[in-house]
Protein backbone atom coordinates (compact mmCIF):
# COMPACT_ATOMS: atom_id res chain seq x y z
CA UNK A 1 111.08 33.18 96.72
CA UNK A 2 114.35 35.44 96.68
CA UNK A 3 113.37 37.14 93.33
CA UNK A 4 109.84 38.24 94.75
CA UNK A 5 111.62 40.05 97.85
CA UNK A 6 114.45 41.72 95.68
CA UNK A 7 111.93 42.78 93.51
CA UNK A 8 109.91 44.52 96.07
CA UNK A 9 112.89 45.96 97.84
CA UNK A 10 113.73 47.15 94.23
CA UNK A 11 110.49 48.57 94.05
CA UNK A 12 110.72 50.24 97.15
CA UNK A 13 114.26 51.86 96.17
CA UNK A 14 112.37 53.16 92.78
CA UNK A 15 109.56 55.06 94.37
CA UNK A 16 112.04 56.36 96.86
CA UNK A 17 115.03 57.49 94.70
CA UNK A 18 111.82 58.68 91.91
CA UNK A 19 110.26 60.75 95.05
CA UNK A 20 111.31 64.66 94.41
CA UNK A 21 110.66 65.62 98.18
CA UNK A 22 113.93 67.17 99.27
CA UNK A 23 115.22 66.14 102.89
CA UNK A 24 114.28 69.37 105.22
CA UNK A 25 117.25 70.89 106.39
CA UNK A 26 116.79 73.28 109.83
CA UNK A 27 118.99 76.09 109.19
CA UNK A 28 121.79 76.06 112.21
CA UNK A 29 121.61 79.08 114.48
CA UNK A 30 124.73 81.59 115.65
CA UNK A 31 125.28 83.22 118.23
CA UNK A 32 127.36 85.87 119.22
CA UNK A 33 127.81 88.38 122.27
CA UNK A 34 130.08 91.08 122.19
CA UNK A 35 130.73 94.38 124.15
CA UNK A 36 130.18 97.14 122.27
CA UNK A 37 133.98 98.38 122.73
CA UNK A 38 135.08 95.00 120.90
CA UNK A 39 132.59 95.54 118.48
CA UNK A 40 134.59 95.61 115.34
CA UNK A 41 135.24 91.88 115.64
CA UNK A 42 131.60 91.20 115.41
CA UNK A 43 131.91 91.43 111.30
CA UNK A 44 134.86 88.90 111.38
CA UNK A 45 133.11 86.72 113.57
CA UNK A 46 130.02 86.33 111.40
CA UNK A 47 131.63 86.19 108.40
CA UNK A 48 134.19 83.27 109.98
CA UNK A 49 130.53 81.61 111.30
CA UNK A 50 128.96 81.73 107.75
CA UNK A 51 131.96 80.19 105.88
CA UNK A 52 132.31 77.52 109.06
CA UNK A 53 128.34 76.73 108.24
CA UNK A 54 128.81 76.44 104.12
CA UNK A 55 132.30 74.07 104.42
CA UNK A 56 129.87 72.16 106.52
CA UNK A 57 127.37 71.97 104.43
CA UNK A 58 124.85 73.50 106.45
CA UNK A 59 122.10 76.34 105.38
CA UNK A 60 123.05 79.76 106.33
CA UNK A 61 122.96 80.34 109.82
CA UNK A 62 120.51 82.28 111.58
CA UNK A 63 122.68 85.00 113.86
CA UNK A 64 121.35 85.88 117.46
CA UNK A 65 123.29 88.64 118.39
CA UNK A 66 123.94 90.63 122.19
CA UNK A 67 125.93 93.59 121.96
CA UNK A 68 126.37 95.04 125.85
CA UNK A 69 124.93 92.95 127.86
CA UNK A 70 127.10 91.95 131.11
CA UNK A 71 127.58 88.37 131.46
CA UNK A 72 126.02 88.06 134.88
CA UNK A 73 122.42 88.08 133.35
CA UNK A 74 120.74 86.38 130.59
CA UNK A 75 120.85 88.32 127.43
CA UNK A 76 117.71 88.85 125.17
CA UNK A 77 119.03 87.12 122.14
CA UNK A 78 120.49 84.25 124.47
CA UNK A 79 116.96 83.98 125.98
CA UNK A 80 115.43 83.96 121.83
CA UNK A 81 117.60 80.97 120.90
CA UNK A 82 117.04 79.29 123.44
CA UNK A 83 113.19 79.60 123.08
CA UNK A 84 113.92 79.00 118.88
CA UNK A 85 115.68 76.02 120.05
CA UNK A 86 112.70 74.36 122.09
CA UNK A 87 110.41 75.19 119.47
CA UNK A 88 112.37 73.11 116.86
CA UNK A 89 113.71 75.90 114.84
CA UNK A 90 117.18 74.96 115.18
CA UNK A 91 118.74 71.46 116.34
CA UNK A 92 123.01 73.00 115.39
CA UNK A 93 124.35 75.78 117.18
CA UNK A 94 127.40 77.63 115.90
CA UNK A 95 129.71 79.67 118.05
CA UNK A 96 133.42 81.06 117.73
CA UNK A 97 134.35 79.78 121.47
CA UNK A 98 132.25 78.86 124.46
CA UNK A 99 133.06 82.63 125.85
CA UNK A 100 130.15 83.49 124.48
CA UNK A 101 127.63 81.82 126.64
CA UNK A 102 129.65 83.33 129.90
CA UNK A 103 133.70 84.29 130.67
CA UNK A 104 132.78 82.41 133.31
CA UNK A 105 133.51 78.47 132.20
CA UNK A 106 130.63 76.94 135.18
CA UNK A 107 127.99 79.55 133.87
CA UNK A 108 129.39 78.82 130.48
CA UNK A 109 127.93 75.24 130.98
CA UNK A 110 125.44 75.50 132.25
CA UNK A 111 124.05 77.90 129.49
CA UNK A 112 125.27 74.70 127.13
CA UNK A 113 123.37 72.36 129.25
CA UNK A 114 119.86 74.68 129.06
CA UNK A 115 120.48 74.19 125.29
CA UNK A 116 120.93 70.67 125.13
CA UNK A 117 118.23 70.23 127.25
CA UNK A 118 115.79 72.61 125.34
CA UNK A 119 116.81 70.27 122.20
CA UNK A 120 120.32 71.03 120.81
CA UNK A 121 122.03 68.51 119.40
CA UNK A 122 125.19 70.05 118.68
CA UNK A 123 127.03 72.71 119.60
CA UNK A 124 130.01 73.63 116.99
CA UNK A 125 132.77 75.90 117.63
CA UNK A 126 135.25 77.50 115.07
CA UNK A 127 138.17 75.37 114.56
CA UNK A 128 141.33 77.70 115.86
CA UNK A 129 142.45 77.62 112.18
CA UNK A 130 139.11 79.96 111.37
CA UNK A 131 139.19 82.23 114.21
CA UNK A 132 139.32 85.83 113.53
């Protein structure tokens, strides 16, 4: 019977299109390290990150920020998203470049590979166009 299984896939596409549960979005998370002499490119950086996140269509980010911290340990925000990351809070990451993880490219990813493993799913960095 063709009709009876187009009607019931019909049916199906009514309850789900009539159905006013929004899809859950997990807001992406930021993150930004900075020493504090280069500090005054922090506000261009966020601001670059939060327009980068709404031309995506994303939710506004949620910014884990290290000012000082050398890169030869692991910084206390760095060590937060990380732990936000394995608890589900955030599946996106935004960045301006990968030098924020480490100026070191093999620490660098290996900071990326924690994350992915921890439950990233992507890691987005500012197109050169939106740099500050």
């Amino acid at each position: 019977m063709p009709g009876a299984a187009c009607l019931a896939s019909l049916h199906i596409q009514d309850i789900l299109m009539a159905s006013r549960d929004k899809p859950v979005f997990l807001p992406p998370a930021a993150y930004l390290r900075y020493h504090p002499r280069s500090s005054s490119h922090a506000p261009r950086h966020l601001e670059a990150i939060r327009h980068f996140a709404a031309r995506l269509g994303l939710p506004a980010p949620v910014f884990f920020v290290d000012e000082g911290y050398p890169s030869s340990g692991i910084p206390p925000r760095l060590e937060q998203l990380v732990r936000a990351v394995a608890d589900g809070s955030h599946r996106v990451i935004l960045v301006p470049g990968r030098w924020v993880f480490s100026g070191d490219d093999v620490r660098a990813r290996r900071i990326i590979s924690v994350l992915t493993r921890a439950g990233c799913q992507r890691i987005l960095t500012l197109p050169a166009s939106r740099r500050p």
